[in-house]
PDB file of N, CA and C in Angstrom:
ATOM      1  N   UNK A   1      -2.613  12.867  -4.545  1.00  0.00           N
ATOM      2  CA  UNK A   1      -2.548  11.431  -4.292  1.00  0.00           C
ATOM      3  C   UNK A   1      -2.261  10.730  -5.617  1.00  0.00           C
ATOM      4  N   UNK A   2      -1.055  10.154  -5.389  1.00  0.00           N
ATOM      5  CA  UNK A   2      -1.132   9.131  -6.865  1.00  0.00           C
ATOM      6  C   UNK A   2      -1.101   8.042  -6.417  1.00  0.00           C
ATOM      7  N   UNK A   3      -1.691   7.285  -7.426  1.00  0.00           N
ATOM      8  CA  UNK A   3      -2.322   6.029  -7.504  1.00  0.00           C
ATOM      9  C   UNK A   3      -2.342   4.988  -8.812  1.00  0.00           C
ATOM     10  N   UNK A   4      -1.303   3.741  -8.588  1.00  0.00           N
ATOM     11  CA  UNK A   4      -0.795   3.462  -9.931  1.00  0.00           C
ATOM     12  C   UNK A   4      -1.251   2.124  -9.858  1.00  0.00           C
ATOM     13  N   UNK A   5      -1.328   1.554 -11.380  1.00  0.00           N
ATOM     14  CA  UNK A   5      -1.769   0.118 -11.339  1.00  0.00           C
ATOM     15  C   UNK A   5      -3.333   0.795 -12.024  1.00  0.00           C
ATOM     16  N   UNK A   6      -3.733   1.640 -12.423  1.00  0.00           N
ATOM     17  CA  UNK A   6      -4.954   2.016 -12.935  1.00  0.00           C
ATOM     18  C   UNK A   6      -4.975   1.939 -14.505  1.00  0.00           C
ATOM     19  N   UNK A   7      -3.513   2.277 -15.058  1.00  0.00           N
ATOM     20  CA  UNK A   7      -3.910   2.992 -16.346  1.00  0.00           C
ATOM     21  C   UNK A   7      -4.475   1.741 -17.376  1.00  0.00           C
ATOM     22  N   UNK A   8      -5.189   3.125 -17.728  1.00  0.00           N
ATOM     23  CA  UNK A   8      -6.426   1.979 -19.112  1.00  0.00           C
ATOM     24  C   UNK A   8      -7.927   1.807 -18.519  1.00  0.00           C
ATOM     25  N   UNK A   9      -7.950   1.714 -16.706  1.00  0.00           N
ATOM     26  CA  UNK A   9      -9.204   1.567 -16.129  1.00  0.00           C
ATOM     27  C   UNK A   9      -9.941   2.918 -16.237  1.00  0.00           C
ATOM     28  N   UNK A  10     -11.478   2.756 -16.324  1.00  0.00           N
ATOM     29  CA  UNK A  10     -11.947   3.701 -15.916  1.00  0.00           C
ATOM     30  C   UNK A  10     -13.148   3.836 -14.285  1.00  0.00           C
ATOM     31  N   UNK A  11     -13.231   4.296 -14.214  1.00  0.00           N
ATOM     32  CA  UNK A  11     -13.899   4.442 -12.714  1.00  0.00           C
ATOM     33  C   UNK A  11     -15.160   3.041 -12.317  1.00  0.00           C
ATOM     34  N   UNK A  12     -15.845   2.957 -13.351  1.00  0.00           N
ATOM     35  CA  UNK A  12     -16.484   1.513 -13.707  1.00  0.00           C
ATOM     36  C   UNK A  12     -15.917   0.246 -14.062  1.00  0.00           C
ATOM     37  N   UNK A  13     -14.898   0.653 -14.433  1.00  0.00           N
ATOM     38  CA  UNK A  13     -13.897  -1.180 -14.409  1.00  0.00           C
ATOM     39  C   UNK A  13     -14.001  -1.243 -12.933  1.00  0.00           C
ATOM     40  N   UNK A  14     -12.878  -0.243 -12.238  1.00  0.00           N
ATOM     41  CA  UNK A  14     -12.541  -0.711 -11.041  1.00  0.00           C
ATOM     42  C   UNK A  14     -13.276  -0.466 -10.175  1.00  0.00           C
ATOM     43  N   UNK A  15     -14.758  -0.022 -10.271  1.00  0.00           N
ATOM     44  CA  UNK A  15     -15.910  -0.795  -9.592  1.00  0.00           C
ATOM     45  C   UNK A  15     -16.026  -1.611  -9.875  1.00  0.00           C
ATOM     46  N   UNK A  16     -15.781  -2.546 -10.658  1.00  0.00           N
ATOM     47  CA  UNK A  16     -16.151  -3.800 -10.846  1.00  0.00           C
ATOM     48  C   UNK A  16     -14.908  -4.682 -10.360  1.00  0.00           C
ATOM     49  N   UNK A  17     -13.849  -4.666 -10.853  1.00  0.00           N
ATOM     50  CA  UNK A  17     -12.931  -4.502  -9.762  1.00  0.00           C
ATOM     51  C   UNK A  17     -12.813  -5.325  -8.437  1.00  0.00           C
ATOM     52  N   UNK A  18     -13.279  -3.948  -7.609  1.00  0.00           N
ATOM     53  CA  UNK A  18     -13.473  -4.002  -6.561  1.00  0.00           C
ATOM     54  C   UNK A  18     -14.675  -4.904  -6.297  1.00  0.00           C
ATOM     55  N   UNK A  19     -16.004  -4.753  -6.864  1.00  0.00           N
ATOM     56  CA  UNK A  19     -16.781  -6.102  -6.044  1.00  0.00           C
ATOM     57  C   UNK A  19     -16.454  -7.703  -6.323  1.00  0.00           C
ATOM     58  N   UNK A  20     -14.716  -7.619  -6.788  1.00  0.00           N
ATOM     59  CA  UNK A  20     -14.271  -8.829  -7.084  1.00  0.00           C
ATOM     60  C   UNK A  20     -13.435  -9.116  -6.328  1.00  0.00           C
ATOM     61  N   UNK A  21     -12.978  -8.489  -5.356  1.00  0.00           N
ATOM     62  CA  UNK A  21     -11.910  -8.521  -4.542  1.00  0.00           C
ATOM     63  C   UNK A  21     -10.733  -7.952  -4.658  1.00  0.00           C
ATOM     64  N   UNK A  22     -10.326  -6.853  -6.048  1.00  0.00           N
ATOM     65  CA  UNK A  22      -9.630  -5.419  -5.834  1.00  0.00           C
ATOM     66  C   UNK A  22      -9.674  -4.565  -5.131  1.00  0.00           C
ATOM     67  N   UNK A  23      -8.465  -3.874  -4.465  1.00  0.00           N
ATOM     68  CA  UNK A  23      -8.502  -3.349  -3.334  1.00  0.00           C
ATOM     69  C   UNK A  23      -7.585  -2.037  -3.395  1.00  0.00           C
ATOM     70  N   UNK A  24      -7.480  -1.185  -2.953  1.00  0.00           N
ATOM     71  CA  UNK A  24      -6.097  -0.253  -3.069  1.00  0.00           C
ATOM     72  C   UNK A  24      -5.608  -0.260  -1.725  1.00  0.00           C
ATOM     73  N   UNK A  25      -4.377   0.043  -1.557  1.00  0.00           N
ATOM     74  CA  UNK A  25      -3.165  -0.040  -0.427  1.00  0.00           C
ATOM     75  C   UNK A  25      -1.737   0.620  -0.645  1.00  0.00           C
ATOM     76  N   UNK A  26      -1.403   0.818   0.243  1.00  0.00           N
ATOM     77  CA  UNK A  26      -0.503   1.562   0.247  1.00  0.00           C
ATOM     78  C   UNK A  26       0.620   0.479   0.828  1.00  0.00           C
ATOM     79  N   UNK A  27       2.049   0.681   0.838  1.00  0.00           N
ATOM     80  CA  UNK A  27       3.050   0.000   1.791  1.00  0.00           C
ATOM     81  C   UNK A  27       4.004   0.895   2.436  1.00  0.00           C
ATOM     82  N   UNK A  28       4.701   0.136   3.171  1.00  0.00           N
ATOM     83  CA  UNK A  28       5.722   1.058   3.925  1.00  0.00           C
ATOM     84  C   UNK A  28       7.021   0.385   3.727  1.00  0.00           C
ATOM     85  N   UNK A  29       7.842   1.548   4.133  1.00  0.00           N
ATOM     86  CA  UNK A  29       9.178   0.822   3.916  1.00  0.00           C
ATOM     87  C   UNK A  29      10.428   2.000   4.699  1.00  0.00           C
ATOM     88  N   UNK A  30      11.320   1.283   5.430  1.00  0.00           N
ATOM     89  CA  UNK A  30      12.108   1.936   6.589  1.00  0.00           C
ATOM     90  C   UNK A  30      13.273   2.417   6.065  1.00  0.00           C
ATOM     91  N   UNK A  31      13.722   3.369   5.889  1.00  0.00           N
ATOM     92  CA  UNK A  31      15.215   3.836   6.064  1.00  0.00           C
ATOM     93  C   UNK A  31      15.763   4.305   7.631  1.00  0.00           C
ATOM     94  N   UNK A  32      17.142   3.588   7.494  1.00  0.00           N
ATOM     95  CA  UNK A  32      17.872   4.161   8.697  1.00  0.00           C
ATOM     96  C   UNK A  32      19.512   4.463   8.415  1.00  0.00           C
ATOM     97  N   UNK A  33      19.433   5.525   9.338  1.00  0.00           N
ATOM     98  CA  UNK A  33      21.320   6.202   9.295  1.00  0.00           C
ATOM     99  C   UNK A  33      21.420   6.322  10.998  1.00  0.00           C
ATOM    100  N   UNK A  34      21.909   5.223  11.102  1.00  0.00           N
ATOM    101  CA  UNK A  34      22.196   5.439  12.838  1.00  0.00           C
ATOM    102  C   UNK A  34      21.360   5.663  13.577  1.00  0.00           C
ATOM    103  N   UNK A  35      21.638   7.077  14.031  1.00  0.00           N
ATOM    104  CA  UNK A  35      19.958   7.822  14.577  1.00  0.00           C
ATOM    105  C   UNK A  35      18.913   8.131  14.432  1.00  0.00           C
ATOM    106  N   UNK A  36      18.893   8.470  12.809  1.00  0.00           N
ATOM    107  CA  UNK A  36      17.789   8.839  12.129  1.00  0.00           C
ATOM    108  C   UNK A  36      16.910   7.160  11.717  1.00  0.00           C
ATOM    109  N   UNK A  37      15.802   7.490  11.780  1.00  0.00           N
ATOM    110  CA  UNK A  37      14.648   6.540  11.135  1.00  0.00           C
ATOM    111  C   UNK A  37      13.910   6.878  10.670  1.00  0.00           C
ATOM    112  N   UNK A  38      13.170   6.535   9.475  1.00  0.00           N
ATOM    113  CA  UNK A  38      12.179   7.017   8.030  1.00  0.00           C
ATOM    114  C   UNK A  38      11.318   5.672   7.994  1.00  0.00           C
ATOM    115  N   UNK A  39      10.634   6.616   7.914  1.00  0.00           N
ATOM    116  CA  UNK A  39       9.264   5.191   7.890  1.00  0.00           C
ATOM    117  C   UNK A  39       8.001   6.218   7.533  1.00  0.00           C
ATOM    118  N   UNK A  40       8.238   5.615   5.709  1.00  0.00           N
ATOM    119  CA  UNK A  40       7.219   6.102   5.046  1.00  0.00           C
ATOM    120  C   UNK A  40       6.422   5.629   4.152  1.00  0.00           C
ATOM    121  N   UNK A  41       5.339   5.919   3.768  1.00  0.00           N
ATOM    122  CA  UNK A  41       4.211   4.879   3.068  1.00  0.00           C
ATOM    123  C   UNK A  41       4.553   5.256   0.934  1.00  0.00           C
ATOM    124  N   UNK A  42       4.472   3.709   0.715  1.00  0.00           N
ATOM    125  CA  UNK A  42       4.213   4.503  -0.615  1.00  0.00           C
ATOM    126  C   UNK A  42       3.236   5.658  -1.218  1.00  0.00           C
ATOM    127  N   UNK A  43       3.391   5.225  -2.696  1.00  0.00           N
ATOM    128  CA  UNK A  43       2.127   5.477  -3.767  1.00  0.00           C
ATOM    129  C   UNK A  43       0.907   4.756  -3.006  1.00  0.00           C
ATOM    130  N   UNK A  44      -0.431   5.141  -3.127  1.00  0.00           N
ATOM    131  CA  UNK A  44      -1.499   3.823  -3.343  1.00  0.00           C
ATOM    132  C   UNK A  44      -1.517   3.039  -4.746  1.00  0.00           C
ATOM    133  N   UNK A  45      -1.677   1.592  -4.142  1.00  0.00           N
ATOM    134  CA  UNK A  45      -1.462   0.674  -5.712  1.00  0.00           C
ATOM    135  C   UNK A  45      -2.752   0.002  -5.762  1.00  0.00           C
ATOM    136  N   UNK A  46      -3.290  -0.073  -6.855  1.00  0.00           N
ATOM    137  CA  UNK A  46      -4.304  -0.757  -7.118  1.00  0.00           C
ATOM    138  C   UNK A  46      -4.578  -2.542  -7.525  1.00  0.00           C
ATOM    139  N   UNK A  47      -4.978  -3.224  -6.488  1.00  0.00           N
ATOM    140  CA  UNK A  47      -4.352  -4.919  -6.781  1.00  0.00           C
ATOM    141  C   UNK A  47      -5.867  -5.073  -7.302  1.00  0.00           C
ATOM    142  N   UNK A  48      -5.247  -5.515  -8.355  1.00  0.00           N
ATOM    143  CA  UNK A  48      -6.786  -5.907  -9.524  1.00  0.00           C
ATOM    144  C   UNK A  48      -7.327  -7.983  -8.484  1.00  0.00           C
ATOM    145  N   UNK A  49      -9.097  -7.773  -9.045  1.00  0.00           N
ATOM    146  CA  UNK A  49      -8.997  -8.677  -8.326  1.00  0.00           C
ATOM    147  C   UNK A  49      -8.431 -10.264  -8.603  1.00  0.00           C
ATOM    148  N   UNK A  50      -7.847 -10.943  -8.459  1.00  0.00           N
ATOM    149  CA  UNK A  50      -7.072 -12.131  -8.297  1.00  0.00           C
ATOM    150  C   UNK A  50      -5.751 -12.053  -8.579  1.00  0.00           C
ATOM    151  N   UNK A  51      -5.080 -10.369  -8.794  1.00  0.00           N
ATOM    152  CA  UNK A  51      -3.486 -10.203  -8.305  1.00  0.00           C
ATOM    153  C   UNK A  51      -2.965 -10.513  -7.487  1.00  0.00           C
ATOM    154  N   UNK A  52      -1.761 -10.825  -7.518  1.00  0.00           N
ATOM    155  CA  UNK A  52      -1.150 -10.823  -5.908  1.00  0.00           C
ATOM    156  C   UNK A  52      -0.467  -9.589  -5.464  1.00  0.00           C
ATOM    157  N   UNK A  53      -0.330  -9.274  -4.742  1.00  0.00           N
ATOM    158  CA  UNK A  53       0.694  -7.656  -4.000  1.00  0.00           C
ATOM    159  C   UNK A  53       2.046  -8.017  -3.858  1.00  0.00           C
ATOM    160  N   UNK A  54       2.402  -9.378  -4.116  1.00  0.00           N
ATOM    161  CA  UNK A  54       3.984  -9.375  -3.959  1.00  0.00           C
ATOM    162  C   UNK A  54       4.897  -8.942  -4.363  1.00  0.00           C
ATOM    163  N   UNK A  55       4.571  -8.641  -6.153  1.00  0.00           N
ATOM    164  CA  UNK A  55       5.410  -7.773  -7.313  1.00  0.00           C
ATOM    165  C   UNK A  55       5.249  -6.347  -6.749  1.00  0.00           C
ATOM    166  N   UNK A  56       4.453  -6.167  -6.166  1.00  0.00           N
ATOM    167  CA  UNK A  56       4.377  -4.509  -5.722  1.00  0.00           C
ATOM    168  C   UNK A  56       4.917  -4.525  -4.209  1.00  0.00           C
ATOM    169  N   UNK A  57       4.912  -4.948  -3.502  1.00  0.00           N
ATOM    170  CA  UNK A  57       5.214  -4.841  -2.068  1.00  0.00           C
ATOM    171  C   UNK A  57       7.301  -5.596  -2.297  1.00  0.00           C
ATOM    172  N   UNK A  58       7.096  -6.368  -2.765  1.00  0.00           N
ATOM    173  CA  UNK A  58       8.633  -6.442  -2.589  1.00  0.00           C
ATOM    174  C   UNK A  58       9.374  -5.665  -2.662  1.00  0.00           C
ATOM    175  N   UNK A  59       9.933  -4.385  -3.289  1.00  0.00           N
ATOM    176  CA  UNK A  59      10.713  -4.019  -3.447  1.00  0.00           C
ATOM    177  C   UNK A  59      10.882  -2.920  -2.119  1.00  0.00           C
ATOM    178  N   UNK A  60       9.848  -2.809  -1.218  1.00  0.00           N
ATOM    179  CA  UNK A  60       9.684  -1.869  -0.678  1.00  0.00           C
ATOM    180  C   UNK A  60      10.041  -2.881   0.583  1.00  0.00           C
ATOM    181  N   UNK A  61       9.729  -4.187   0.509  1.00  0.00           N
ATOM    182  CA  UNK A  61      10.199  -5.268   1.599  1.00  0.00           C
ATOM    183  C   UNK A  61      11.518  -5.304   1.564  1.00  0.00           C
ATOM    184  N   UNK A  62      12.215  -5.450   0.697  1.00  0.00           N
ATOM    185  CA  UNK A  62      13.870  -5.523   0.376  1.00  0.00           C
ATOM    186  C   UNK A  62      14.310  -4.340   1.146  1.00  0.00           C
ATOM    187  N   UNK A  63      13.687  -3.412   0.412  1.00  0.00           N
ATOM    188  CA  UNK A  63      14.478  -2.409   0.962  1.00  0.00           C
ATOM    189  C   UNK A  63      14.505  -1.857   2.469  1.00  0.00           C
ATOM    190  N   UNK A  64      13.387  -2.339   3.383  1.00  0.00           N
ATOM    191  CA  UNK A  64      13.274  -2.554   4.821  1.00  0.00           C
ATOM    192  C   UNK A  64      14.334  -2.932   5.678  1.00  0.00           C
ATOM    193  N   UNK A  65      14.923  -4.600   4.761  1.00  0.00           N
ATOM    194  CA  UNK A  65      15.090  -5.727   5.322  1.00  0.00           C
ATOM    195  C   UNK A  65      16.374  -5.289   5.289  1.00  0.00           C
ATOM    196  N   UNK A  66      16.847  -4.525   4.299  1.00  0.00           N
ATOM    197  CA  UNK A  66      18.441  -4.140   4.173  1.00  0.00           C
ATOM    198  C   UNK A  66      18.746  -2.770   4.808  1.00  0.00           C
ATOM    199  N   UNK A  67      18.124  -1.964   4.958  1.00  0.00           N
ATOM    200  CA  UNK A  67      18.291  -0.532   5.448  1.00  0.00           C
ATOM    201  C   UNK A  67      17.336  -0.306   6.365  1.00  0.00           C
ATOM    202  N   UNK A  68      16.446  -0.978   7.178  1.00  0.00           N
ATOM    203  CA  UNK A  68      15.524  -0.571   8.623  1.00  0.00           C
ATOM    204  C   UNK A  68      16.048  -0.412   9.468  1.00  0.00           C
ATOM    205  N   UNK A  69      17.053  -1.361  10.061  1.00  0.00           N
ATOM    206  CA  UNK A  69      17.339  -1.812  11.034  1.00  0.00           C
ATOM    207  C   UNK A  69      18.234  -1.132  11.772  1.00  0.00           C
ATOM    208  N   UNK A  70      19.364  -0.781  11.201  1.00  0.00           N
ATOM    209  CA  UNK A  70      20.351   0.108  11.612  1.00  0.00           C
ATOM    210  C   UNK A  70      20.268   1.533  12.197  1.00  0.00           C
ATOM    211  N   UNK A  71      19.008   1.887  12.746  1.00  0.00           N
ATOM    212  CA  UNK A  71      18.681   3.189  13.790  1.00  0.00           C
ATOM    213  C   UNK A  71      18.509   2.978  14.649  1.00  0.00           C
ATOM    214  N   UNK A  72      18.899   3.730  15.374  1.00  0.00           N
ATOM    215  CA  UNK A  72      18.915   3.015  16.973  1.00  0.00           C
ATOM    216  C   UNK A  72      17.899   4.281  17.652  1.00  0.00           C
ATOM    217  N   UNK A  73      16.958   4.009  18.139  1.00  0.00           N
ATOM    218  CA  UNK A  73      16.074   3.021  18.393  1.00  0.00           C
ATOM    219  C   UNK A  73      14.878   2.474  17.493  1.00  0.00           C
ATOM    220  N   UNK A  74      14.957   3.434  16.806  1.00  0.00           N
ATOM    221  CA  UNK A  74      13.828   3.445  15.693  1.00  0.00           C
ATOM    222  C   UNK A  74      13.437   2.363  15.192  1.00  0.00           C
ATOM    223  N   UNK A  75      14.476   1.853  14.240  1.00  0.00           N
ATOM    224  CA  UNK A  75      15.033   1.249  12.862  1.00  0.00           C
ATOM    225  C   UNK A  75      14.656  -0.043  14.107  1.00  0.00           C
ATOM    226  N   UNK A  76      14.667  -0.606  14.985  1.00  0.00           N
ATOM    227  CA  UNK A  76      14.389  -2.069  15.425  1.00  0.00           C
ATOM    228  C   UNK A  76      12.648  -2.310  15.736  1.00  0.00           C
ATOM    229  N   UNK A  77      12.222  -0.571  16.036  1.00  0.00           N
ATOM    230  CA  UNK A  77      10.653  -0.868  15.820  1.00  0.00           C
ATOM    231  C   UNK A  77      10.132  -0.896  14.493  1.00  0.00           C
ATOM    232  N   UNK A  78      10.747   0.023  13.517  1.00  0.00           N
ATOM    233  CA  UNK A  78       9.676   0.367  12.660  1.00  0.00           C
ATOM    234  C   UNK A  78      10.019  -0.299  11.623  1.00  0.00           C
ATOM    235  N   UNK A  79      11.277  -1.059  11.475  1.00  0.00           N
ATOM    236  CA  UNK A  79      10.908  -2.306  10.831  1.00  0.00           C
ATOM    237  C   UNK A  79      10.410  -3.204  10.459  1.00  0.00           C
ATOM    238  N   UNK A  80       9.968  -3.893  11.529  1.00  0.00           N
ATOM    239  CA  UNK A  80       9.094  -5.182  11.771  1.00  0.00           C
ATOM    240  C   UNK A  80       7.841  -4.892  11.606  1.00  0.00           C
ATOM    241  N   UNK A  81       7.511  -3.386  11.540  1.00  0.00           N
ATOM    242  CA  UNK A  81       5.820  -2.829  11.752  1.00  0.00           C
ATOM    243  C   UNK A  81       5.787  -2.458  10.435  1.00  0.00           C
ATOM    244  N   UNK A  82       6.881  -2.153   9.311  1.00  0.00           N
ATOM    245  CA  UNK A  82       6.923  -2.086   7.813  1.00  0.00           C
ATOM    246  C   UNK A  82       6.619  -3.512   7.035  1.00  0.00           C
ATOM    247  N   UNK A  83       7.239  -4.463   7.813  1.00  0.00           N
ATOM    248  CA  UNK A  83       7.513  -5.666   6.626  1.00  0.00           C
ATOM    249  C   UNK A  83       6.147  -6.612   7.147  1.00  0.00           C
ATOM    250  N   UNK A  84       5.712  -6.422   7.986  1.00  0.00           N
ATOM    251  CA  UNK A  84       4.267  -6.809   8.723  1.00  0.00           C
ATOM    252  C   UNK A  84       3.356  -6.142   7.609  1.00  0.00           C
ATOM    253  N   UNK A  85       3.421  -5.548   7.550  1.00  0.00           N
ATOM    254  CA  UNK A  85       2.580  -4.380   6.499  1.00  0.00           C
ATOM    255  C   UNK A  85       2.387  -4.642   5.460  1.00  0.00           C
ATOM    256  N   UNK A  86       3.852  -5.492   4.444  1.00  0.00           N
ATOM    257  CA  UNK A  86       3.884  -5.457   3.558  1.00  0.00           C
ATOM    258  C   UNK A  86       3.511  -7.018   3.092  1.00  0.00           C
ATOM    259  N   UNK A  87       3.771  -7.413   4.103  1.00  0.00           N
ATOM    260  CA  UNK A  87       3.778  -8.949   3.827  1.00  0.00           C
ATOM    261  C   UNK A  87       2.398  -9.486   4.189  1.00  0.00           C
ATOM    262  N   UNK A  88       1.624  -8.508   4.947  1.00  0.00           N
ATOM    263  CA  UNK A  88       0.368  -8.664   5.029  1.00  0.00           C
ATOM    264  C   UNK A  88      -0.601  -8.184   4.108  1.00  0.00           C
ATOM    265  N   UNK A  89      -0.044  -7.448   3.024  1.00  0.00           N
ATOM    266  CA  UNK A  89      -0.427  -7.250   1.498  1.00  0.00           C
ATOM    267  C   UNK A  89      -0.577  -5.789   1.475  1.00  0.00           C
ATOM    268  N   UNK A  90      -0.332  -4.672   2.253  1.00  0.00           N
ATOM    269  CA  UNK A  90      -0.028  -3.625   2.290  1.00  0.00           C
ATOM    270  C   UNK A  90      -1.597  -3.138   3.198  1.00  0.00           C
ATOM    271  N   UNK A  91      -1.606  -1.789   3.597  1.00  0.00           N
ATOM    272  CA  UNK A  91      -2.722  -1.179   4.256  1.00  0.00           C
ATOM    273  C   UNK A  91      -3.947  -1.170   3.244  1.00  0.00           C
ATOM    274  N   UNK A  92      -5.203  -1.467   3.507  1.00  0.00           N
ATOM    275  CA  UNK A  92      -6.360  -1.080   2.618  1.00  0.00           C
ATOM    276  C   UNK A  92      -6.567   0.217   2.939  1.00  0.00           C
ATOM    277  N   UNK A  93      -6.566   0.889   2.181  1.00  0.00           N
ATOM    278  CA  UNK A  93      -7.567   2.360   1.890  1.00  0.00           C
ATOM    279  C   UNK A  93      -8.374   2.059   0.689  1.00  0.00           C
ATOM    280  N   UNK A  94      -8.982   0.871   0.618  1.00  0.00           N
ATOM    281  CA  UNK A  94     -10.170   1.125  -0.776  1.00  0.00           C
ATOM    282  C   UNK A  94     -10.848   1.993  -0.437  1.00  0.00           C
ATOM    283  N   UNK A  95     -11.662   1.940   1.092  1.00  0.00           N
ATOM    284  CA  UNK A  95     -12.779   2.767   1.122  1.00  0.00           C
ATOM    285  C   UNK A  95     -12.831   4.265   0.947  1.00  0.00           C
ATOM    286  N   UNK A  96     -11.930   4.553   1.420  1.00  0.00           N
ATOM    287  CA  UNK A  96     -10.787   6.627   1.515  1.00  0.00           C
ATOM    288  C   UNK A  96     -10.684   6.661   0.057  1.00  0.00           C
ATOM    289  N   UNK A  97     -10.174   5.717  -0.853  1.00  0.00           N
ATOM    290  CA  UNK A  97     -10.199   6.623  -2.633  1.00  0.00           C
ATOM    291  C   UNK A  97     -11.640   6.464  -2.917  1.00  0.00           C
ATOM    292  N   UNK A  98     -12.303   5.093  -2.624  1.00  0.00           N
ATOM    293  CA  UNK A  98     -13.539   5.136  -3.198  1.00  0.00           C
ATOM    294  C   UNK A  98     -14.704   6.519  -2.956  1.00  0.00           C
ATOM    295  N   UNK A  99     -14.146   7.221  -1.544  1.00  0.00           N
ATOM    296  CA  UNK A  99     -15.018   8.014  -1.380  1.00  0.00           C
ATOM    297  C   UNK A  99     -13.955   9.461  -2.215  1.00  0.00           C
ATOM    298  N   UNK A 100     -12.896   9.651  -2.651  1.00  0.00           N
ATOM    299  CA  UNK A 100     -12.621  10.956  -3.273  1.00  0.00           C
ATOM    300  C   UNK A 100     -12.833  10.763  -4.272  1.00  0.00           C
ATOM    301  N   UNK A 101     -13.167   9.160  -5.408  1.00  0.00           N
ATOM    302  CA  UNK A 101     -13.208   9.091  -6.130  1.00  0.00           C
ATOM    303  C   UNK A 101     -15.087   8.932  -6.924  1.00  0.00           C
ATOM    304  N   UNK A 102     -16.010   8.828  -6.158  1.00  0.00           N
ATOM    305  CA  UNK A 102     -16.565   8.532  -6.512  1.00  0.00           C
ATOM    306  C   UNK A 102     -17.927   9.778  -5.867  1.00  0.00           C
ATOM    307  N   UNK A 103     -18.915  10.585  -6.818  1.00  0.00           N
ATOM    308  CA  UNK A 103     -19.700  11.382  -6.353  1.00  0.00           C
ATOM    309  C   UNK A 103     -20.874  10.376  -5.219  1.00  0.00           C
ATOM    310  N   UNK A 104     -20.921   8.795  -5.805  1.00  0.00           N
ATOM    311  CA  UNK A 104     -22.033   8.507  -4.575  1.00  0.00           C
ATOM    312  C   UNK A 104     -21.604   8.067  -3.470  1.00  0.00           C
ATOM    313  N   UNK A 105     -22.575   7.944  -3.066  1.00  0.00           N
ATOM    314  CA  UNK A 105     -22.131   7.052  -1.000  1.00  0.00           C
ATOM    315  C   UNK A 105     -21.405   5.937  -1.583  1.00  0.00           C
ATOM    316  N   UNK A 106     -20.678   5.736  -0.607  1.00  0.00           N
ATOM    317  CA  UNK A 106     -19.541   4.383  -0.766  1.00  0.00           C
ATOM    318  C   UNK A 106     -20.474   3.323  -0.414  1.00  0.00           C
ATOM    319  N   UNK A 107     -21.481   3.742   0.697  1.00  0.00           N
ATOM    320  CA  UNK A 107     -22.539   1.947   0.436  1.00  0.00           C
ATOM    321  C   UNK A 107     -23.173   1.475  -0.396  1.00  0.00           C
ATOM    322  N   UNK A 108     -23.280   2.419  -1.471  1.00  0.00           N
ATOM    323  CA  UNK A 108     -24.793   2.402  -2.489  1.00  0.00           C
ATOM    324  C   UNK A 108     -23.553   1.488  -3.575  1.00  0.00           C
ATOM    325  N   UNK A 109     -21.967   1.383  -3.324  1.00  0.00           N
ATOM    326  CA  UNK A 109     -21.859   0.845  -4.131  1.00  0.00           C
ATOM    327  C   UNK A 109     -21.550  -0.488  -4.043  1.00  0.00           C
ATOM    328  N   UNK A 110     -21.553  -1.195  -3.176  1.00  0.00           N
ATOM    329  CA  UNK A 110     -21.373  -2.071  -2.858  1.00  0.00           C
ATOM    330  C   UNK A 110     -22.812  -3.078  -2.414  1.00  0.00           C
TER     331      UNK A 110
END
């Protein structure tokens, strides 16, 4: 699993971090060739708390918006269910790294 937007943190920043409203997420983003459709998730990115996800989710929105669409049938669903995704600030998985990342219970840290 890689996971970018960290370097320099150590496991106690981004606990702290996180009880600030940092989060990790992943995005998606569609390729299509006619028939074929791809619809796959990034890296996980780490949005420090009072970042925004737009510098990280755009490029993966662009590239949806220009190459999703064109699979037939695919590319007209899994478009709209990519840029939904992204524009909704990408999927949370804080809790899924917090638990590979961390030896205690994920409640004790919060």
């Amino acid at each position: 699993m890689t996971i970018k937007n960290t370097e320099g943190l150590t496991v106690q920043d981004i606990l702290g971090e996180i009880q600030y409203g940092g989060k990790f997420v992943y995005f998606e983003f569609t390729v299509s060739v006619l028939v074929m459709t791809f619809k796959k998730p990034t890296d996980i990115y780490f949005i420090r708390s009072g970042e925004s996800h737009w510098g990280k989710s755009l490029p993966f929105t662009l590239l949806s918006l220009f190459f999703g669409w064109w699979g037939f049938p695919w590319g007209i669903i899994y478009t709209p269910m990519a840029l939904i995704t992204n524009l909704s600030g990408g999927k949370d998985v804080t809790q899924q790294v917090l638990q590979s990342i961390s030896s205690s219970p994920v409640d004790s840290i919060n």
